[in-house]
N, C-alpha and C. Protein backbone atom coordinates (compact mmCIF):
# COMPACT_ATOMS: atom_id res chain seq x y z
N UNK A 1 -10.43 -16.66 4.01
CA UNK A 1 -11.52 -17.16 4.81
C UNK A 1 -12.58 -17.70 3.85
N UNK A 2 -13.24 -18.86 4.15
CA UNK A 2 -13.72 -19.70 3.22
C UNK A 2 -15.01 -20.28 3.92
N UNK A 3 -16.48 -19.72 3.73
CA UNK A 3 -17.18 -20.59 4.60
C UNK A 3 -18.94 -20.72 3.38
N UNK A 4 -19.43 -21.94 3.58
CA UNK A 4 -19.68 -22.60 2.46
C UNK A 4 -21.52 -21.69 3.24
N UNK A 5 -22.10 -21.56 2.51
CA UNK A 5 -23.66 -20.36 2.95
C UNK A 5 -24.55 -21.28 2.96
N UNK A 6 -24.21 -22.78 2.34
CA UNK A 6 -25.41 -23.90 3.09
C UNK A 6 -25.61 -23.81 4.13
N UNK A 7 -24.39 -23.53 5.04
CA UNK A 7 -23.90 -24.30 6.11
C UNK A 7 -24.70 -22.95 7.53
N UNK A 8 -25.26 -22.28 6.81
CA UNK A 8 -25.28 -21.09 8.02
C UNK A 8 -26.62 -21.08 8.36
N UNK A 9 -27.48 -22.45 8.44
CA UNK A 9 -28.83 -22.88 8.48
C UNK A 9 -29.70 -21.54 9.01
N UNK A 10 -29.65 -21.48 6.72
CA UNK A 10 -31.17 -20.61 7.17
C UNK A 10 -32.63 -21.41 6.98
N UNK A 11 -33.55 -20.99 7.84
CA UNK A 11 -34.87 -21.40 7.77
C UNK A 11 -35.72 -21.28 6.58
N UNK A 12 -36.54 -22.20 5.96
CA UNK A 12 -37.15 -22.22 4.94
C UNK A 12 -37.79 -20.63 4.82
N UNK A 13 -38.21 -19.62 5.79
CA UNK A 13 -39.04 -18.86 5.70
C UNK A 13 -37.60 -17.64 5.16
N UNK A 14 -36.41 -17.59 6.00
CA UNK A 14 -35.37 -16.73 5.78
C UNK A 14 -34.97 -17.05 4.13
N UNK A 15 -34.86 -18.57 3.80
CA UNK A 15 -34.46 -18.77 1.94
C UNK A 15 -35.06 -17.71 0.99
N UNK A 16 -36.62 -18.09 1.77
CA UNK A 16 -37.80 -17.37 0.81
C UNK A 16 -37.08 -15.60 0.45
N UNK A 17 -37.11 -15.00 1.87
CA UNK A 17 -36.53 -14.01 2.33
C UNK A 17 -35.38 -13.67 1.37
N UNK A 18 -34.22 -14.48 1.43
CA UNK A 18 -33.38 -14.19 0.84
C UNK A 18 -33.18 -14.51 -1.40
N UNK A 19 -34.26 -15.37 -1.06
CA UNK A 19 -34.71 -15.15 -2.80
C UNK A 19 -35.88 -14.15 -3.30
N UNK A 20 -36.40 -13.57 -2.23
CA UNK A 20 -37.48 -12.49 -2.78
C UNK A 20 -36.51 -10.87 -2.62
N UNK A 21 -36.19 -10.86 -1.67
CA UNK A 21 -36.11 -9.28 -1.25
C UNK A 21 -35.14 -8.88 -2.26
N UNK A 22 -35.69 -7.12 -2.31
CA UNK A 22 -34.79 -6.56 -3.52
C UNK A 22 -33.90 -5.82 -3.42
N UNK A 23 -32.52 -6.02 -3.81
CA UNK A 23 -31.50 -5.53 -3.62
C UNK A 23 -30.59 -4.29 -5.36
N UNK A 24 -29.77 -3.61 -4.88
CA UNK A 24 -29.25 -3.28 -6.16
C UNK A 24 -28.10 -3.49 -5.90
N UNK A 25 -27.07 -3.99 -7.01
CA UNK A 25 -26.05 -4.34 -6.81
C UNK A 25 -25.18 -3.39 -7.90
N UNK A 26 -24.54 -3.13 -7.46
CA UNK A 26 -23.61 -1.29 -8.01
C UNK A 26 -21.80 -1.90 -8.18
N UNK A 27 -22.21 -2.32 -9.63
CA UNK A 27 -20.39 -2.99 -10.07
C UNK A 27 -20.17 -1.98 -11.03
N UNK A 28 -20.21 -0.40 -10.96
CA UNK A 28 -19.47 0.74 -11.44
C UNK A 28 -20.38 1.01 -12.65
N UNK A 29 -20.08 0.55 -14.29
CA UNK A 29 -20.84 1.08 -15.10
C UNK A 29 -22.20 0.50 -15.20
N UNK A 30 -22.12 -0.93 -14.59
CA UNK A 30 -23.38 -1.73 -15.44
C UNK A 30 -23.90 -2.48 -13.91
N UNK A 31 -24.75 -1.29 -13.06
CA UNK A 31 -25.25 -1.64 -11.88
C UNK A 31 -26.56 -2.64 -12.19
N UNK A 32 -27.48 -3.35 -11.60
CA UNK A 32 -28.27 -4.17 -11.71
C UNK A 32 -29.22 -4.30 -10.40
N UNK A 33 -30.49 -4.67 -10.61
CA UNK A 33 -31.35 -5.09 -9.07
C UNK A 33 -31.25 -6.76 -9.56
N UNK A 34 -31.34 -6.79 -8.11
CA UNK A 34 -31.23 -8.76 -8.02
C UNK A 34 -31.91 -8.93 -6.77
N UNK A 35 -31.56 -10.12 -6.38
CA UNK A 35 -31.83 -10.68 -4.72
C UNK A 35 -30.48 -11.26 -4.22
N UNK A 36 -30.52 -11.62 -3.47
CA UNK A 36 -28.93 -12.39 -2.27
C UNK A 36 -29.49 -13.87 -2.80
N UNK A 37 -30.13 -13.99 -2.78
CA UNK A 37 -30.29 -15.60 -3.05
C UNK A 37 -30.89 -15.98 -4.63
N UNK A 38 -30.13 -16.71 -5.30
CA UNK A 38 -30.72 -17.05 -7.04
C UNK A 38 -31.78 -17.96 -7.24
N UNK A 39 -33.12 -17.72 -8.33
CA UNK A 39 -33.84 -18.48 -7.85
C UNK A 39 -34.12 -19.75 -7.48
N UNK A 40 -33.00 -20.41 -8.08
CA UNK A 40 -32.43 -22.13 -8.42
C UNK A 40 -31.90 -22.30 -7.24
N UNK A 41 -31.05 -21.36 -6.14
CA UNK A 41 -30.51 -21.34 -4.45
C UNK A 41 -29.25 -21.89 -5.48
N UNK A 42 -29.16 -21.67 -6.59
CA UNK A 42 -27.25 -22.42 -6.81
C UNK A 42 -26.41 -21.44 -5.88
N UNK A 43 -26.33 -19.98 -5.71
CA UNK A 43 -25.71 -19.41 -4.82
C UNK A 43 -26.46 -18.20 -4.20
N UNK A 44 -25.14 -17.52 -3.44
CA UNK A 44 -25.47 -16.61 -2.06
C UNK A 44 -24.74 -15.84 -2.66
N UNK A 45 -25.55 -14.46 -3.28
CA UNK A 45 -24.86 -13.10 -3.32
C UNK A 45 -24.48 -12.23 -2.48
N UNK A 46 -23.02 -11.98 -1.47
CA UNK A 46 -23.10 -10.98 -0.41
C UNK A 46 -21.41 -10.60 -0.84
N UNK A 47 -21.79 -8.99 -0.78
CA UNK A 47 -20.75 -8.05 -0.89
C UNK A 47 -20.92 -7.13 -0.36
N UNK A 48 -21.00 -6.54 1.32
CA UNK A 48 -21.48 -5.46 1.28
C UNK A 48 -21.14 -4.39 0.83
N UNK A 49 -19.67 -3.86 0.11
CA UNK A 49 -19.10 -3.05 -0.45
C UNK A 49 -20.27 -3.10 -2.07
N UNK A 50 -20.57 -3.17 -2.12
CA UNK A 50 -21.68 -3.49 -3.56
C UNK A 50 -23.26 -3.86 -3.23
N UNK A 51 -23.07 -3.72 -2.54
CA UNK A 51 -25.01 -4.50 -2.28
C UNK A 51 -25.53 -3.58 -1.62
N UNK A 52 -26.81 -2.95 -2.15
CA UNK A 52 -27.58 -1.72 -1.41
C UNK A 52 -29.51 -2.34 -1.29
N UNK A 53 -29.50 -2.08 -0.29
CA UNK A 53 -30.98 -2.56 0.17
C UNK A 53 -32.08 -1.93 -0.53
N UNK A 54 -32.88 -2.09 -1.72
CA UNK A 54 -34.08 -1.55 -2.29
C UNK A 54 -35.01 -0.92 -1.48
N UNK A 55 -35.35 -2.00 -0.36
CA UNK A 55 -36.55 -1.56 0.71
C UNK A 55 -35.84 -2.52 2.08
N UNK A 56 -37.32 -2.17 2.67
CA UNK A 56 -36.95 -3.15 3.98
C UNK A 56 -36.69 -4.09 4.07
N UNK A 57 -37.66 -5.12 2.81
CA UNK A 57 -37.12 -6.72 2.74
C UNK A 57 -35.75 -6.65 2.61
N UNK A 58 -34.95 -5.70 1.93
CA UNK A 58 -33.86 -5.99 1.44
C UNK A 58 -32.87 -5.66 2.47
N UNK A 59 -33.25 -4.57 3.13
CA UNK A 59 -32.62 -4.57 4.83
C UNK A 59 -32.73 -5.69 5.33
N UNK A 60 -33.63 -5.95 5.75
CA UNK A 60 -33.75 -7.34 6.51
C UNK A 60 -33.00 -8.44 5.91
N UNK A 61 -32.70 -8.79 4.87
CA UNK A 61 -31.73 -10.00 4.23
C UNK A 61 -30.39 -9.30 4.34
N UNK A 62 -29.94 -8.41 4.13
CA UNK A 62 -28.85 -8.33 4.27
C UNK A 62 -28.12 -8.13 5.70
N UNK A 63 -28.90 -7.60 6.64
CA UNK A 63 -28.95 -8.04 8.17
C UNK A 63 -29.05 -9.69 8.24
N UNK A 64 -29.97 -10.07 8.30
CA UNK A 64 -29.92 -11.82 8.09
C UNK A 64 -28.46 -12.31 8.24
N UNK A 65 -28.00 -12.17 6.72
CA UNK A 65 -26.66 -12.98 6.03
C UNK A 65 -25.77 -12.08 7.39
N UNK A 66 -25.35 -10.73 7.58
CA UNK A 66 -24.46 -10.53 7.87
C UNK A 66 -24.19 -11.25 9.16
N UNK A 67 -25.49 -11.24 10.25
CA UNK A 67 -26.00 -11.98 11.41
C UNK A 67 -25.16 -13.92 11.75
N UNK A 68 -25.43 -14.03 10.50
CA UNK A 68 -25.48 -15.46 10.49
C UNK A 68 -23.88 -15.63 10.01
N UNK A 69 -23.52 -14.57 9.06
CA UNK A 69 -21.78 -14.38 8.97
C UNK A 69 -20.64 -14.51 10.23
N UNK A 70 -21.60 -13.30 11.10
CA UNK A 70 -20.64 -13.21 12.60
C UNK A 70 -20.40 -14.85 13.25
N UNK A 71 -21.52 -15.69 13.44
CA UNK A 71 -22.07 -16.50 14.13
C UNK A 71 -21.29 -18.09 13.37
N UNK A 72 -20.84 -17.73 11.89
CA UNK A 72 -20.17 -18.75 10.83
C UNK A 72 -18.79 -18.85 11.19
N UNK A 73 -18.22 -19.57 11.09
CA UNK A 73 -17.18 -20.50 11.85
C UNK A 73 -16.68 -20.97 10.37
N UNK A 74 -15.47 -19.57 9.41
CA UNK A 74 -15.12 -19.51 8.50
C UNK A 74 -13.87 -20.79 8.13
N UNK A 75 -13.52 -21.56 7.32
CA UNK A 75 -12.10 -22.44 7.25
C UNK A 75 -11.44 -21.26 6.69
N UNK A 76 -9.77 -20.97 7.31
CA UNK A 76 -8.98 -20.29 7.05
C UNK A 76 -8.00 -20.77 6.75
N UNK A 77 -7.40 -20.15 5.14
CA UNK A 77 -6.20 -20.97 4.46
C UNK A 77 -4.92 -19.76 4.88
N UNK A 78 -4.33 -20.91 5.59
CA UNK A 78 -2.78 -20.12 5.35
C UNK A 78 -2.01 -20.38 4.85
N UNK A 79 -1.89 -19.24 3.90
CA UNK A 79 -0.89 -18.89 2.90
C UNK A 79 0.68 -19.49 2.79
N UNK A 80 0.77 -20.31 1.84
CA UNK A 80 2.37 -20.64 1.70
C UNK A 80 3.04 -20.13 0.17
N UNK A 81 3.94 -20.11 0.11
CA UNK A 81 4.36 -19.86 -0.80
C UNK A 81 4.41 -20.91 -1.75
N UNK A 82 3.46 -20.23 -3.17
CA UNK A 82 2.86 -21.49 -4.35
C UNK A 82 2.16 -21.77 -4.08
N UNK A 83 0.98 -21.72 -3.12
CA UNK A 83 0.19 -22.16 -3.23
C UNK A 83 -1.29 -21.43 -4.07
N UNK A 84 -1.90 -22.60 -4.49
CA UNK A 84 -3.01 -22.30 -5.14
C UNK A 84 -4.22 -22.58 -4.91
N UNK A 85 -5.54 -21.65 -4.73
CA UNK A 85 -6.42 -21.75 -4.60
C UNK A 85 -7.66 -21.91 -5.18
N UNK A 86 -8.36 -22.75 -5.31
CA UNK A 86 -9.62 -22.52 -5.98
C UNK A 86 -10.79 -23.06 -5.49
N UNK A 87 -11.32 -21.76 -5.72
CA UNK A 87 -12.56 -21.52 -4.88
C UNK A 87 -13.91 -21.85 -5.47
N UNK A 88 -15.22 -22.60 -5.74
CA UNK A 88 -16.21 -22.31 -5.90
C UNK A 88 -17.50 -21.23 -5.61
N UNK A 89 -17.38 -20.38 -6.19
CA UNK A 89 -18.04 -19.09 -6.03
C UNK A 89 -19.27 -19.02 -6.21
N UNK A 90 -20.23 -20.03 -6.42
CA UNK A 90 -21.39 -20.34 -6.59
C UNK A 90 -21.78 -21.24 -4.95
N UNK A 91 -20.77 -21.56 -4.24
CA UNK A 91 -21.25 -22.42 -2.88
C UNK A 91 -19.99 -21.05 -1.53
N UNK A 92 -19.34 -21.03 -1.94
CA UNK A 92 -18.25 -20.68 -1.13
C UNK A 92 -18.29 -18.58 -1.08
N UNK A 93 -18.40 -18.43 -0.24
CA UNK A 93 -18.39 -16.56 0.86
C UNK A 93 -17.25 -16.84 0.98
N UNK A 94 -16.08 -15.68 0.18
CA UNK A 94 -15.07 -15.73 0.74
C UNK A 94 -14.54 -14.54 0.62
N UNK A 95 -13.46 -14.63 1.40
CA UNK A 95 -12.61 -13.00 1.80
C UNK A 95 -11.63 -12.83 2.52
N UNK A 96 -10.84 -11.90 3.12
CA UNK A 96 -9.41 -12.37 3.44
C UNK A 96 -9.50 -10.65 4.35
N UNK A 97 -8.52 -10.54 5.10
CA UNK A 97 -7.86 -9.85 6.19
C UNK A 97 -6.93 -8.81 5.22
N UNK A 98 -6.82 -7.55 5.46
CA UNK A 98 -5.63 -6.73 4.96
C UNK A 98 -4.38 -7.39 4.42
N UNK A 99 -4.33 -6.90 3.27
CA UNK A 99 -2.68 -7.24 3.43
C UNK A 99 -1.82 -6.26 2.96
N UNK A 100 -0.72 -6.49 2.97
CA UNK A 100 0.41 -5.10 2.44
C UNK A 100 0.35 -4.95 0.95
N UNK A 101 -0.08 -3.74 0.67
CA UNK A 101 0.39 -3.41 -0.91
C UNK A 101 1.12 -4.40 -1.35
N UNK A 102 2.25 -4.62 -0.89
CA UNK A 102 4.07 -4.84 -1.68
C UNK A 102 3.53 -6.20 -1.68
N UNK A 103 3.09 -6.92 -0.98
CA UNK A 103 2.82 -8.31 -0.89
C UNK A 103 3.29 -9.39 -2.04
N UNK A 104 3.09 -8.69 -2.96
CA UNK A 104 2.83 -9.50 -4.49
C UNK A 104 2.03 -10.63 -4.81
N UNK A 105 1.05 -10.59 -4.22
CA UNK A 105 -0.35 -10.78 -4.13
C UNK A 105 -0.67 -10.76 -5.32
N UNK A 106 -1.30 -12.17 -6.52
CA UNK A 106 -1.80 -11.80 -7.66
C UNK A 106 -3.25 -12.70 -7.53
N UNK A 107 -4.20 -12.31 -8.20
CA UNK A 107 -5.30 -13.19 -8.51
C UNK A 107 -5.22 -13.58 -9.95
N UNK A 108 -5.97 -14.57 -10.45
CA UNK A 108 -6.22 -14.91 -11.81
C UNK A 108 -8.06 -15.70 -11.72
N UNK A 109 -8.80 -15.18 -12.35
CA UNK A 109 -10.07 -15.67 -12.59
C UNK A 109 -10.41 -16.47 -13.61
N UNK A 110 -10.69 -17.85 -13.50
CA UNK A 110 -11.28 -18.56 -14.88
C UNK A 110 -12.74 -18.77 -14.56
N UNK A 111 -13.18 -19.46 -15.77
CA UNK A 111 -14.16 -19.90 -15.27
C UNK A 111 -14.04 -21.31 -16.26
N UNK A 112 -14.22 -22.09 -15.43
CA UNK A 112 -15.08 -23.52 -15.71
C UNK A 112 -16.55 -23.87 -16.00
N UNK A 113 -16.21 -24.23 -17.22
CA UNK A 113 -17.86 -24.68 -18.34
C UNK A 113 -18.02 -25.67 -18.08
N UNK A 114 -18.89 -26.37 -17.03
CA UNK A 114 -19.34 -27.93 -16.79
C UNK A 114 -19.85 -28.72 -18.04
């Protein structure tokens, strides 16, 4: 599921919202405070498995995004065999449905230096 976080028209006052409020973000050894939104808006930080609300602002944005998630009208890739995906992770919320262990399901992460 693939849906681009321009697209989920937030209001100039909700951007603000989502570039101020303070969040902590908990990736195991080397946790960090941030915001959902970067100050440049290049992207939309949302994980809720990782993202914990500082205060209320930070409740309130992460209510926001999830709000505007339900209401987002995701593009869904189905899976063929060989196929390859690549995603922009600086514009693109993405995530996927259960799948079976056995699957053989692999990821590979690069990154591209513009």
């Amino acid at each position: 599921m693939l849906l681009d976080w321009r697209k989920l028209g937030f209001s100039p006052d909700e951007l603000r919202l989502l570039e101020t409020a303070p969040i902590l973000v908990r990736t195991g050894r080397r946790s960090f405070y941030s915001t959902l939104l970067s100050p440049e808006r290049a992207f939309l930080r949302y994980d809720p498995g990782c993202l914990e609300a500082v205060d209320g602002r930070g409740r309130n944005a992460l209510d926001l995004v999830q709000y505007r998630l339900r209401a987002g009208l995701p593009e869904i890739h189905q899976w063929r065999f060989g196929d390859i995906l690549i995603i922009d992770n600086w514009r693109a919320l993405h995530g996927r449905a259960p799948s079976d262990q056995g699957s053989g399901r692999r990821l590979a992460r690069i990154l591209i230096d513009a």
